[in-house]
C-alpha atoms as a PDB file:
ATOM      1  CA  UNK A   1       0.000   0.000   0.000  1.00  0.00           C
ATOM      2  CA  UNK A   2       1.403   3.217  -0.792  1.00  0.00           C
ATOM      3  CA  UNK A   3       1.531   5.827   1.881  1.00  0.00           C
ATOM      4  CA  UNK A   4       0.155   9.386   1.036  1.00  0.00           C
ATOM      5  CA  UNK A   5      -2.687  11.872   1.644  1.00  0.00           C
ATOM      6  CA  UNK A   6      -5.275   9.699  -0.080  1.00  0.00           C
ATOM      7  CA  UNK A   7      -4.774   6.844   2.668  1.00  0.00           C
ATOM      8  CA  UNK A   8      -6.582   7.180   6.411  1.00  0.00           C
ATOM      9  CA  UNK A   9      -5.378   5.376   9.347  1.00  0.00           C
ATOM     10  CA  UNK A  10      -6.534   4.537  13.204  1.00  0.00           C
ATOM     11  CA  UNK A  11      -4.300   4.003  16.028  1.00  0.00           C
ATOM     12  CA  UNK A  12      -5.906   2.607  19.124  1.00  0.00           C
ATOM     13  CA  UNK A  13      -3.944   3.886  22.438  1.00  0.00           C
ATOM     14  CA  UNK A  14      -2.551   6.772  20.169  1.00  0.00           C
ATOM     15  CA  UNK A  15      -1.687   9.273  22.559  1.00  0.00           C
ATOM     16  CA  UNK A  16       1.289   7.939  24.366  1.00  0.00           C
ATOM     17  CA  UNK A  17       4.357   5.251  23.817  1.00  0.00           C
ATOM     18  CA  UNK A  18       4.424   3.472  20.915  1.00  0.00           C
ATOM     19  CA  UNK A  19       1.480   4.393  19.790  1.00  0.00           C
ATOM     20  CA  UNK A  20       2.161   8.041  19.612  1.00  0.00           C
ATOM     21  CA  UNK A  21       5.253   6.671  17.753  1.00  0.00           C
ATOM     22  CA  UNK A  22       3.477   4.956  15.617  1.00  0.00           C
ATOM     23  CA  UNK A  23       1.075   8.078  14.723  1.00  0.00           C
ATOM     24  CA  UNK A  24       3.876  10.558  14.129  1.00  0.00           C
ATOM     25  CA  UNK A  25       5.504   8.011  11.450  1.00  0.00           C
ATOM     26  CA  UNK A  26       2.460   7.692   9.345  1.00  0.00           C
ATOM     27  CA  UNK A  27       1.356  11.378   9.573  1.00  0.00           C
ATOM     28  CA  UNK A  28       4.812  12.155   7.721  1.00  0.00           C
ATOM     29  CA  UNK A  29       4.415   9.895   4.834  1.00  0.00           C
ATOM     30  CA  UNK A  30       1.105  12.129   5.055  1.00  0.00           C
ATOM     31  CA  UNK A  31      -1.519   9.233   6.280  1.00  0.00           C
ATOM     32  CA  UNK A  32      -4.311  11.055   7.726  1.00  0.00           C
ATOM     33  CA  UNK A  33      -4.109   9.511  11.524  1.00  0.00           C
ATOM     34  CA  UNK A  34      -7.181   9.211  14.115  1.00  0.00           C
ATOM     35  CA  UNK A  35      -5.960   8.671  17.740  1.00  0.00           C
ATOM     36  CA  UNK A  36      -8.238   6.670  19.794  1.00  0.00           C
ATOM     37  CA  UNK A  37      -7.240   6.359  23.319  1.00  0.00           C
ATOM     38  CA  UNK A  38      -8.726   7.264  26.896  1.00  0.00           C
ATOM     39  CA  UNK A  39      -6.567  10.153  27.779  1.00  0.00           C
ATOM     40  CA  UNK A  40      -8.199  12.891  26.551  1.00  0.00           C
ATOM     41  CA  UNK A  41      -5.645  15.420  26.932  1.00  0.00           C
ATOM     42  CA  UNK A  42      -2.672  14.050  25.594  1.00  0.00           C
ATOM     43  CA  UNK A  43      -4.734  12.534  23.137  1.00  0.00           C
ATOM     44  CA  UNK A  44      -5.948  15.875  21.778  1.00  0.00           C
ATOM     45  CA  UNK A  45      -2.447  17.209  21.698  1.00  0.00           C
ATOM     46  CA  UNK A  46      -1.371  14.442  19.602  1.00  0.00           C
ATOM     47  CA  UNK A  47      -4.133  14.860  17.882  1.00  0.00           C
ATOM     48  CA  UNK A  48      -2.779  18.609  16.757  1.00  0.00           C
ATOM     49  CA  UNK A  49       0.895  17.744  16.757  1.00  0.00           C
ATOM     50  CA  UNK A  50       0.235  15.253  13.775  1.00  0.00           C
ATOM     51  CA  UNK A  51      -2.942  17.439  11.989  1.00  0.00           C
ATOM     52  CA  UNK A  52      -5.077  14.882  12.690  1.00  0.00           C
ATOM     53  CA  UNK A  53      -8.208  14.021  14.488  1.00  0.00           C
ATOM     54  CA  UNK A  54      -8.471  12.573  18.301  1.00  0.00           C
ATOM     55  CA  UNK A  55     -11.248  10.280  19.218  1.00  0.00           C
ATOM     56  CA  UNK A  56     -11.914   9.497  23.006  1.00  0.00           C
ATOM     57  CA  UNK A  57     -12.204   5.945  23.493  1.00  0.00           C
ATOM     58  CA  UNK A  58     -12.378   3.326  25.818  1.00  0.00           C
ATOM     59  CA  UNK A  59     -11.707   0.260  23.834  1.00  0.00           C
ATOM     60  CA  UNK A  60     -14.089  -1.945  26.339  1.00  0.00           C
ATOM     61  CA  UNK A  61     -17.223   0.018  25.898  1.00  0.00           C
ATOM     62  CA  UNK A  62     -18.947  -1.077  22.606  1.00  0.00           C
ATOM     63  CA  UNK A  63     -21.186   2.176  22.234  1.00  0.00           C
ATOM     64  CA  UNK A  64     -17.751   4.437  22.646  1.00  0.00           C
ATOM     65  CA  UNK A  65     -15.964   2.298  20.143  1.00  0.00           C
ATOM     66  CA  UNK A  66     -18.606   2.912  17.518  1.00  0.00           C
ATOM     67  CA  UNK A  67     -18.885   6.569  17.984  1.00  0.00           C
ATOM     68  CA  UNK A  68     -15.484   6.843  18.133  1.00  0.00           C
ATOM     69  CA  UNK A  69     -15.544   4.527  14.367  1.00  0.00           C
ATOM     70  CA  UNK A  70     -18.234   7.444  13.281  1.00  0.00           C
ATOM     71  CA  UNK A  71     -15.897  10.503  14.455  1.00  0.00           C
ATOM     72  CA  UNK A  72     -12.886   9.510  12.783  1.00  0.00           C
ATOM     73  CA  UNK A  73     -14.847   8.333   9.327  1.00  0.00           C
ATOM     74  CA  UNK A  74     -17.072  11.560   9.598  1.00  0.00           C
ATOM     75  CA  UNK A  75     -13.467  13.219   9.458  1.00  0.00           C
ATOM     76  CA  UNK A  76     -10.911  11.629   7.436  1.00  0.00           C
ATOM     77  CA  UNK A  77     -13.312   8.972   5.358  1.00  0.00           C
ATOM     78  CA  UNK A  78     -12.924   5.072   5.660  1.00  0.00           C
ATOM     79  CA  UNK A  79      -9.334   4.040   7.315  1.00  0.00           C
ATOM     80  CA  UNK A  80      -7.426   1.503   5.692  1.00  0.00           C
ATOM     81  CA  UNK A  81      -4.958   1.207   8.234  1.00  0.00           C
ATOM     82  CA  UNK A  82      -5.792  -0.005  11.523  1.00  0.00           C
ATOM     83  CA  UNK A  83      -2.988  -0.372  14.214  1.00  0.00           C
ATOM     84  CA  UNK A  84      -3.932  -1.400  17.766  1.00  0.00           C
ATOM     85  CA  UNK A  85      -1.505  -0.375  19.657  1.00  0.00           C
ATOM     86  CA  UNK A  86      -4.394   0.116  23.623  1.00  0.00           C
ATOM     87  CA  UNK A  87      -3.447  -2.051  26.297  1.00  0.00           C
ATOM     88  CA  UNK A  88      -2.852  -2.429  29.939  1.00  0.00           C
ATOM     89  CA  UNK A  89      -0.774  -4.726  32.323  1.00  0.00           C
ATOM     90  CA  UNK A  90       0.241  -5.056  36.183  1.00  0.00           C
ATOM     91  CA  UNK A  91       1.844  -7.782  37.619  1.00  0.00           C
ATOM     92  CA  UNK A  92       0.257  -9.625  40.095  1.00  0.00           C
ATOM     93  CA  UNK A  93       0.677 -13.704  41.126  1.00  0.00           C
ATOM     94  CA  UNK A  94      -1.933 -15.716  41.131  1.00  0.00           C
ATOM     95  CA  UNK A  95      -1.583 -16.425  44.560  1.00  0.00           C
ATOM     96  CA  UNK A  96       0.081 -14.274  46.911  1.00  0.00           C
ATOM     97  CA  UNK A  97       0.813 -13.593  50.486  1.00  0.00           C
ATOM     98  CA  UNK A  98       0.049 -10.551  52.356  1.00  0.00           C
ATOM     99  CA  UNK A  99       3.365  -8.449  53.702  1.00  0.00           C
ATOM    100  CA  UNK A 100       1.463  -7.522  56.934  1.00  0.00           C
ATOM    101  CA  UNK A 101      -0.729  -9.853  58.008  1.00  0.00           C
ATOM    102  CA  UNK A 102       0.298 -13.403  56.228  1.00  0.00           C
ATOM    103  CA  UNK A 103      -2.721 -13.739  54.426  1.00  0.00           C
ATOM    104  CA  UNK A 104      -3.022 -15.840  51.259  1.00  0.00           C
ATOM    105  CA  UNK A 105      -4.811 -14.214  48.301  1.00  0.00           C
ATOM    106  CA  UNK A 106      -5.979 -15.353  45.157  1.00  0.00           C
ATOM    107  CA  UNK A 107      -5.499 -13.416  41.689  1.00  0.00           C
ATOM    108  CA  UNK A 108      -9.050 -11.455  41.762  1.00  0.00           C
ATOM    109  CA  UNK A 109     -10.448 -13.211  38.980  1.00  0.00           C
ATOM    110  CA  UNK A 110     -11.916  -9.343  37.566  1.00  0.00           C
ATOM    111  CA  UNK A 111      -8.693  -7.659  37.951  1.00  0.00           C
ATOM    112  CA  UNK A 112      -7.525 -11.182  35.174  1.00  0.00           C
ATOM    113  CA  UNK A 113     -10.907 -10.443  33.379  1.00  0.00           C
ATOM    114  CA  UNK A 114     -10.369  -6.652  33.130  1.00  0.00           C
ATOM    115  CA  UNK A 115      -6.814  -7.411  31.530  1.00  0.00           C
ATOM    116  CA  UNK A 116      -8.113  -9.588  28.692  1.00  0.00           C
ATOM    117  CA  UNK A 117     -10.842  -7.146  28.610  1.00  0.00           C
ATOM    118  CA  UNK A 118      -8.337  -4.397  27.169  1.00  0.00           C
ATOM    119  CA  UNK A 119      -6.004  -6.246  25.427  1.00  0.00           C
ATOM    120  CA  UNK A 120      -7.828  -8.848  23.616  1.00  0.00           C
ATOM    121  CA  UNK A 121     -11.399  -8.245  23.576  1.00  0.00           C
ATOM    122  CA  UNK A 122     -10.723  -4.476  23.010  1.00  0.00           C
ATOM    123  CA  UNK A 123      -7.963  -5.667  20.397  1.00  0.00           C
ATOM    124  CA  UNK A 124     -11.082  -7.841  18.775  1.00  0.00           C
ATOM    125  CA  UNK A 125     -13.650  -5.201  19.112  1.00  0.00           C
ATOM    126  CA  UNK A 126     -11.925  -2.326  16.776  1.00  0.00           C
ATOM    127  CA  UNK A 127     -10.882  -5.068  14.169  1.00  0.00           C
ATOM    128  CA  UNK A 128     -14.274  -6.601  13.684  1.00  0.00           C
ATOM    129  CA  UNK A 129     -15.634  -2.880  13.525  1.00  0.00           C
ATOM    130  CA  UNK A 130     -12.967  -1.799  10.925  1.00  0.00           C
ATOM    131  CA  UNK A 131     -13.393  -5.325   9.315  1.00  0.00           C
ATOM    132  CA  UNK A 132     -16.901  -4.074   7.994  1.00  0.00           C
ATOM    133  CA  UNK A 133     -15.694  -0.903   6.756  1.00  0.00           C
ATOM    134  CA  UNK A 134     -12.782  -1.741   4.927  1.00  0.00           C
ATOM    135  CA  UNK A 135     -15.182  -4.638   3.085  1.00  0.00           C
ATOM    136  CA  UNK A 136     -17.379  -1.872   1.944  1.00  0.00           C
ATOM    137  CA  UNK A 137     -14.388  -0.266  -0.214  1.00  0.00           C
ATOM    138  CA  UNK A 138     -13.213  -0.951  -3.316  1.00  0.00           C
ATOM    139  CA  UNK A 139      -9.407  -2.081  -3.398  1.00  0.00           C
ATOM    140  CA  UNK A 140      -6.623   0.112  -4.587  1.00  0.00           C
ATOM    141  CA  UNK A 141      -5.135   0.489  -7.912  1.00  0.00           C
ATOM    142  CA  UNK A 142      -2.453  -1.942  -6.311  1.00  0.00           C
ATOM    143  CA  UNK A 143      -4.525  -4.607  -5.645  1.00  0.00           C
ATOM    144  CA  UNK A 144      -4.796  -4.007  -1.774  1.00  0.00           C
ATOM    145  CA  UNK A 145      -7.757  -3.047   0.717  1.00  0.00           C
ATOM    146  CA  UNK A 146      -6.642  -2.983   4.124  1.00  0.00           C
ATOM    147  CA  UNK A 147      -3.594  -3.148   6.608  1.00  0.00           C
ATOM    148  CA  UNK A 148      -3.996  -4.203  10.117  1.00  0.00           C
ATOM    149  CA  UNK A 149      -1.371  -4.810  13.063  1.00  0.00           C
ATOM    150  CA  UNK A 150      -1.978  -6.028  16.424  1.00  0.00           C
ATOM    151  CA  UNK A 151       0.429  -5.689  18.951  1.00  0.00           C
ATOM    152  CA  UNK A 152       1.594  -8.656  21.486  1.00  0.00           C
ATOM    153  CA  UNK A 153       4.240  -9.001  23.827  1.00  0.00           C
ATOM    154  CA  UNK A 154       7.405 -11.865  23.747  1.00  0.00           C
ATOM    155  CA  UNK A 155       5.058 -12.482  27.278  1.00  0.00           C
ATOM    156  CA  UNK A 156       2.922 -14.603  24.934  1.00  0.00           C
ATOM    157  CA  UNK A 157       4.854 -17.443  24.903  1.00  0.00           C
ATOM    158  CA  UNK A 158       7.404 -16.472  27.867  1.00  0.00           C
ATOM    159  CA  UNK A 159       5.757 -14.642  30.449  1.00  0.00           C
ATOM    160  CA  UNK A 160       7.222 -14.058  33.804  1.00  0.00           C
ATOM    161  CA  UNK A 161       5.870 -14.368  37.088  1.00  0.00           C
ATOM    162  CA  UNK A 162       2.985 -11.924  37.917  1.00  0.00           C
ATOM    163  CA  UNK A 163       2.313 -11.740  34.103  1.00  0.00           C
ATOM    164  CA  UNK A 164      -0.485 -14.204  33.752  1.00  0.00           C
ATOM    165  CA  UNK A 165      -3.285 -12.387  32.663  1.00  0.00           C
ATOM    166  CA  UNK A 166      -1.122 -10.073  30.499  1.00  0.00           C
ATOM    167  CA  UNK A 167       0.504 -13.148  29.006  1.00  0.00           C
ATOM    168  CA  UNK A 168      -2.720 -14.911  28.397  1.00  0.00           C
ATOM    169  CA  UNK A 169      -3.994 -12.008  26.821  1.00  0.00           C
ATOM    170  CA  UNK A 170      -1.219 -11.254  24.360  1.00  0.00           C
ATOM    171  CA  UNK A 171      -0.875 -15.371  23.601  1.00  0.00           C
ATOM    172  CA  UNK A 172      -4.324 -14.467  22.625  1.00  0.00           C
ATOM    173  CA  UNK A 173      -3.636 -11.570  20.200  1.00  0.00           C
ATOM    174  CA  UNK A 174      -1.054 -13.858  18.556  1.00  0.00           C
ATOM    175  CA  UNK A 175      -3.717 -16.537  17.879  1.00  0.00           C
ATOM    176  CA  UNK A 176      -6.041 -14.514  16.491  1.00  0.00           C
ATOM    177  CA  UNK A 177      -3.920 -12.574  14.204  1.00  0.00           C
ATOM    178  CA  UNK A 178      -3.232 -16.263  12.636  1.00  0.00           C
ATOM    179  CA  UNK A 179      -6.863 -16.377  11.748  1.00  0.00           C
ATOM    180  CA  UNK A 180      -7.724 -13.169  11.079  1.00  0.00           C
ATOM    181  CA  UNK A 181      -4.906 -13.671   8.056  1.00  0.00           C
ATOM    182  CA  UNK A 182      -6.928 -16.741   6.916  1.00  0.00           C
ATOM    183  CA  UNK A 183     -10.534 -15.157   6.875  1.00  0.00           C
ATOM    184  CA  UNK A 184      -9.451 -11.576   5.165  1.00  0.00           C
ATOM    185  CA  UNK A 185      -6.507 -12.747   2.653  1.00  0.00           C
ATOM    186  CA  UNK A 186      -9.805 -13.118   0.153  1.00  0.00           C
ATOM    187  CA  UNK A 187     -10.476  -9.438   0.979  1.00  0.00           C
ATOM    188  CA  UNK A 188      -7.196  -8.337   0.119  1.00  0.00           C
ATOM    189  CA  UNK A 189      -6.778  -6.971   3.570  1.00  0.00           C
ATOM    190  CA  UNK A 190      -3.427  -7.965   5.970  1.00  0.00           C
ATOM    191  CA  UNK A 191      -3.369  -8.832   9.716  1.00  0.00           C
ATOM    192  CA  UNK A 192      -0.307  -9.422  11.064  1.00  0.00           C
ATOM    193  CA  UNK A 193       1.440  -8.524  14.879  1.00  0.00           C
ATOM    194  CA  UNK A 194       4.435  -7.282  16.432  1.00  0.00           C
ATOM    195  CA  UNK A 195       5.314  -8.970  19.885  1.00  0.00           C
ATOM    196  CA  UNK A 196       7.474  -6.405  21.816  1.00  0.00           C
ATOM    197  CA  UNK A 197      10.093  -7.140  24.627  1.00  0.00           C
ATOM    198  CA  UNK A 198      11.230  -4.454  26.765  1.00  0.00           C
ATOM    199  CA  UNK A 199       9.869  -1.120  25.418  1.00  0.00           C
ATOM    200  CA  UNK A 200      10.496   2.260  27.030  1.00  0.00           C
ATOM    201  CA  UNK A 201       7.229   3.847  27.728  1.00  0.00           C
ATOM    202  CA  UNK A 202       5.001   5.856  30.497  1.00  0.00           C
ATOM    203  CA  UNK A 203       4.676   2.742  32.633  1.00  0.00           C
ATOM    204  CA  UNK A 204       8.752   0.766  32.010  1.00  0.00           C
ATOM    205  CA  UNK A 205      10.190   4.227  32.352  1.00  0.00           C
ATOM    206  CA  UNK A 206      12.847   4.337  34.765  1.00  0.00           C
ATOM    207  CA  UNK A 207      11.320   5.974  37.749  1.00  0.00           C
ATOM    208  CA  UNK A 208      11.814   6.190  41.221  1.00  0.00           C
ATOM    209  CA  UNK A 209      10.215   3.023  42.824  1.00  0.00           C
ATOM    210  CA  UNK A 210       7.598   5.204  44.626  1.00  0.00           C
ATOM    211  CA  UNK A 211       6.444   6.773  41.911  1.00  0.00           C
ATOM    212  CA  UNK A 212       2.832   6.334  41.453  1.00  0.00           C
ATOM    213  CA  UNK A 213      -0.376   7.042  39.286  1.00  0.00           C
ATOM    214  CA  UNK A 214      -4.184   7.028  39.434  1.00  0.00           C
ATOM    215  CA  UNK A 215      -4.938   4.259  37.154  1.00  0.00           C
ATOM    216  CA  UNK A 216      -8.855   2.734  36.905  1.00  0.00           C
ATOM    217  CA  UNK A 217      -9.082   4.070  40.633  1.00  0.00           C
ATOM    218  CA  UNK A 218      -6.279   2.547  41.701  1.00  0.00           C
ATOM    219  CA  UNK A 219      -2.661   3.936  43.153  1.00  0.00           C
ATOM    220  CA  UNK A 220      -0.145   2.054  40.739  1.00  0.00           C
ATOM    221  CA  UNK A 221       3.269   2.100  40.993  1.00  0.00           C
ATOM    222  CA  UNK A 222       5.042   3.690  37.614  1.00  0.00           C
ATOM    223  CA  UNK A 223       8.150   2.185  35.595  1.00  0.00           C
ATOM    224  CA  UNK A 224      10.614   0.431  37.475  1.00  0.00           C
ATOM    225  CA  UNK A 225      13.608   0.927  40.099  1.00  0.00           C
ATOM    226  CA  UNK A 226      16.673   2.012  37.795  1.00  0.00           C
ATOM    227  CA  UNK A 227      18.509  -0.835  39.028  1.00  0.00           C
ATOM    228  CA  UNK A 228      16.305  -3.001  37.978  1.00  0.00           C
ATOM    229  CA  UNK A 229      16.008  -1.895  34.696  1.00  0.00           C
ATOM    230  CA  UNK A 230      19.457  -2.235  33.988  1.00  0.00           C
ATOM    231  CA  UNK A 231      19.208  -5.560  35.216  1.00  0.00           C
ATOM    232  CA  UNK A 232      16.580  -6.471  32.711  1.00  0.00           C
ATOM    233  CA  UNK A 233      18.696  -4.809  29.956  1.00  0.00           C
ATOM    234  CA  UNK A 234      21.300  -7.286  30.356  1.00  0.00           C
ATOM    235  CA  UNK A 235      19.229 -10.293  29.417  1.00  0.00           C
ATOM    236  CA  UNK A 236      18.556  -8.003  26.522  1.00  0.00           C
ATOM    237  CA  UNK A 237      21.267  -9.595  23.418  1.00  0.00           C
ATOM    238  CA  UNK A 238      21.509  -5.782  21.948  1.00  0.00           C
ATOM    239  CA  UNK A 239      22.227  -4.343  25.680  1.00  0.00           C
ATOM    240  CA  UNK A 240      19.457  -1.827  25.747  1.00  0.00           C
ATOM    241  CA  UNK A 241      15.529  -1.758  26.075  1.00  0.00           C
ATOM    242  CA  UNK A 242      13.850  -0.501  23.141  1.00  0.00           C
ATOM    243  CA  UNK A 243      12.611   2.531  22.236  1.00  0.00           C
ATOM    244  CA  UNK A 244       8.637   3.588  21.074  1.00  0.00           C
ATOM    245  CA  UNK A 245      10.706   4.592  17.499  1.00  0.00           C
ATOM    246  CA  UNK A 246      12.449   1.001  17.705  1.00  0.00           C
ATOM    247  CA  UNK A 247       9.016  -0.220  17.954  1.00  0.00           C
ATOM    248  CA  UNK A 248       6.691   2.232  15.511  1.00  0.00           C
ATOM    249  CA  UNK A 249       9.384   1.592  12.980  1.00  0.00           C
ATOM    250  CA  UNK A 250       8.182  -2.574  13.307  1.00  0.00           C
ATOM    251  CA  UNK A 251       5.143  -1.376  12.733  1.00  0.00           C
ATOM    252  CA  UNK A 252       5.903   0.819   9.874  1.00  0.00           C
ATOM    253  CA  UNK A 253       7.040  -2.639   8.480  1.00  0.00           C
ATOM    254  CA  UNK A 254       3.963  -4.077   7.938  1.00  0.00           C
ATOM    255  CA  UNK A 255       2.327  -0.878   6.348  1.00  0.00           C
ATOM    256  CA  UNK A 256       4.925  -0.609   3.183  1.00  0.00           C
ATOM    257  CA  UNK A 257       3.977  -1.776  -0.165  1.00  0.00           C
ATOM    258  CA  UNK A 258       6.992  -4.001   0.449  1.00  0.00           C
ATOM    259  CA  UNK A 259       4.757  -5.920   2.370  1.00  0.00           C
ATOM    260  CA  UNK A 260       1.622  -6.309   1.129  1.00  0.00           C
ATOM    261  CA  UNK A 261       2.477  -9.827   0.331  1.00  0.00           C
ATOM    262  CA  UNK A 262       3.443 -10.632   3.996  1.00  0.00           C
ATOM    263  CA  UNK A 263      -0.034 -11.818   6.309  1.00  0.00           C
ATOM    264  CA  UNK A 264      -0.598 -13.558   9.565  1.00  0.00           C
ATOM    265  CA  UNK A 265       2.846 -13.187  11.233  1.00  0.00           C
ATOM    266  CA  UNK A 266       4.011 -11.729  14.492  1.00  0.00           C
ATOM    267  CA  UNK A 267       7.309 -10.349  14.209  1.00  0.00           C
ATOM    268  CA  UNK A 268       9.346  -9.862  17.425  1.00  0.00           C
ATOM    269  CA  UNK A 269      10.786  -6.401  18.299  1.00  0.00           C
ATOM    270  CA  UNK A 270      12.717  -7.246  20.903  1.00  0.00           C
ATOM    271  CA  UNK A 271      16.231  -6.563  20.586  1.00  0.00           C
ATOM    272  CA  UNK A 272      17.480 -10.057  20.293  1.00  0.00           C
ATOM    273  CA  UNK A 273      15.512 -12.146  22.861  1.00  0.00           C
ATOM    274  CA  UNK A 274      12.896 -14.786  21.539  1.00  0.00           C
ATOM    275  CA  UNK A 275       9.884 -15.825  22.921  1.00  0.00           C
ATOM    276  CA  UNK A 276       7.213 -16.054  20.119  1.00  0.00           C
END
């Protein structure tokens, strides 16, 4: 697919991280970019950074999701690009043991449900809603329709402790980009993924250990100790977590006429380590 002004595209968790990444790349080549994602404000100055058009959206609420399809439609026409780039994580075992008082807890089975909520369901949700729209368009002079990318985690198929319902949830995505592949290749239309490892962003920044944010009504701790991050780099082959660029330009990947052949594979951005 050639990138220019005549091509629309919709990034789901737009505003921040590799999604904002992933927004600024496009809107260069001149793809007209809609930014779905929760945080209204720094979705809204993405939004104007890039010239394009911000959506609020809460990729778990069905009604939001299909106003949110309208907006950026009503604005920039049918998208033909569709990167989903919303998620959410926190580590947590499945069974734990209370500092203070010695008490053993299980892994609240709708803080697990909320997880696979976002990142798969959610994932799911804005596919099957672009699905429709991108079948109601003809196909390019190049033969192509549609480009979509999901976005996983090398946690799919090596998750570490406190990861299970993040793991499960990307495993998931990595599934179902397999058979999405199968069911649109007769529609001209790609689905592939890009499983991450370590990525800089908002919440693996390298904060203070007592850093924390409001997040679904919760206080969560942000990034990680420095000490600890460095520690993680090491396991790392190329010696360094990755950057949101190191992982937009994966994405990129995928949207290049270069690739319009290539469907129904995860590629790992991860620096060297395997997983997927």
């Amino acid at each position: 697919m050639k990138l220019d002004s005549s091509i629309s595209a919709i990034i789901t968790g737009g505003a921040s991280g590799l999604g904002a990444a992933t927004a600024r790349r496009l809107a260069k080549q001149g793809v007209k970019v809609a930014i779905f994602d929760f945080n209204e404000e720094t979705g809204e100055a993405m939004a104007k950074e890039i010239g394009g058009v911000f959506c609020k959206t809460d990729v778990t609420d069905e009604a939001g999701v299909d106003a949110a399809f309208a907006k950026a439609r009503a604005a920039h026409g049918q998208e033909r690009i569709l990167v989903n780039c919303a998620g959410s994580g926190g580590a947590l075992k499945t069974v734990s043991r209370d500092k203070e008082t010695g008490e053993i807890k299980a892994y609240p089975s709708d803080r697990f449900d909320r997880i696979v909520q976002i990142n798969l369901v959610g994932t799911f949700r804005c596919i099957a809603k672009s699905a429709a729209g991108m079948a109601s368009i003809p196909v390019l002079e190049d033969g192509d329709r549609g480009v979509v990318i999901c976005t996983a985690s090398v946690a799919a198929q090596d998750g570490q402790m406190g990861q299970v319902a993040y793991s499960a949830s990307k495993a998931g995505i990595v599934g179902m980009t397999q058979t999405l592949a199968k069911e649109w290749g007769r529609m001209n239309t790609t689905v592939n993924c890009v499983a991450f490892g370590l990525i800089q962003t908002r919440l693996t920044a390298a904060t203070s250990d007592n850093t924390t944010a409001k997040i679904e009504g919760r206080d969560i701790k942000l990034g990680v100790n420095p000490g600890l991050m460095a520690a993680m780099e090491q396991t790392i082959p190329l010696g360094r977590a990755g950057t949101p660029e190191d992982a937009a330009g994966a994405v990129y990947l995928f949207c290049q006429p270069e690739s319009d052949y290539v469907s129904g594979q995860t590629l790992l951005c991860s620096g060297g380590l395997t997983g997927v």
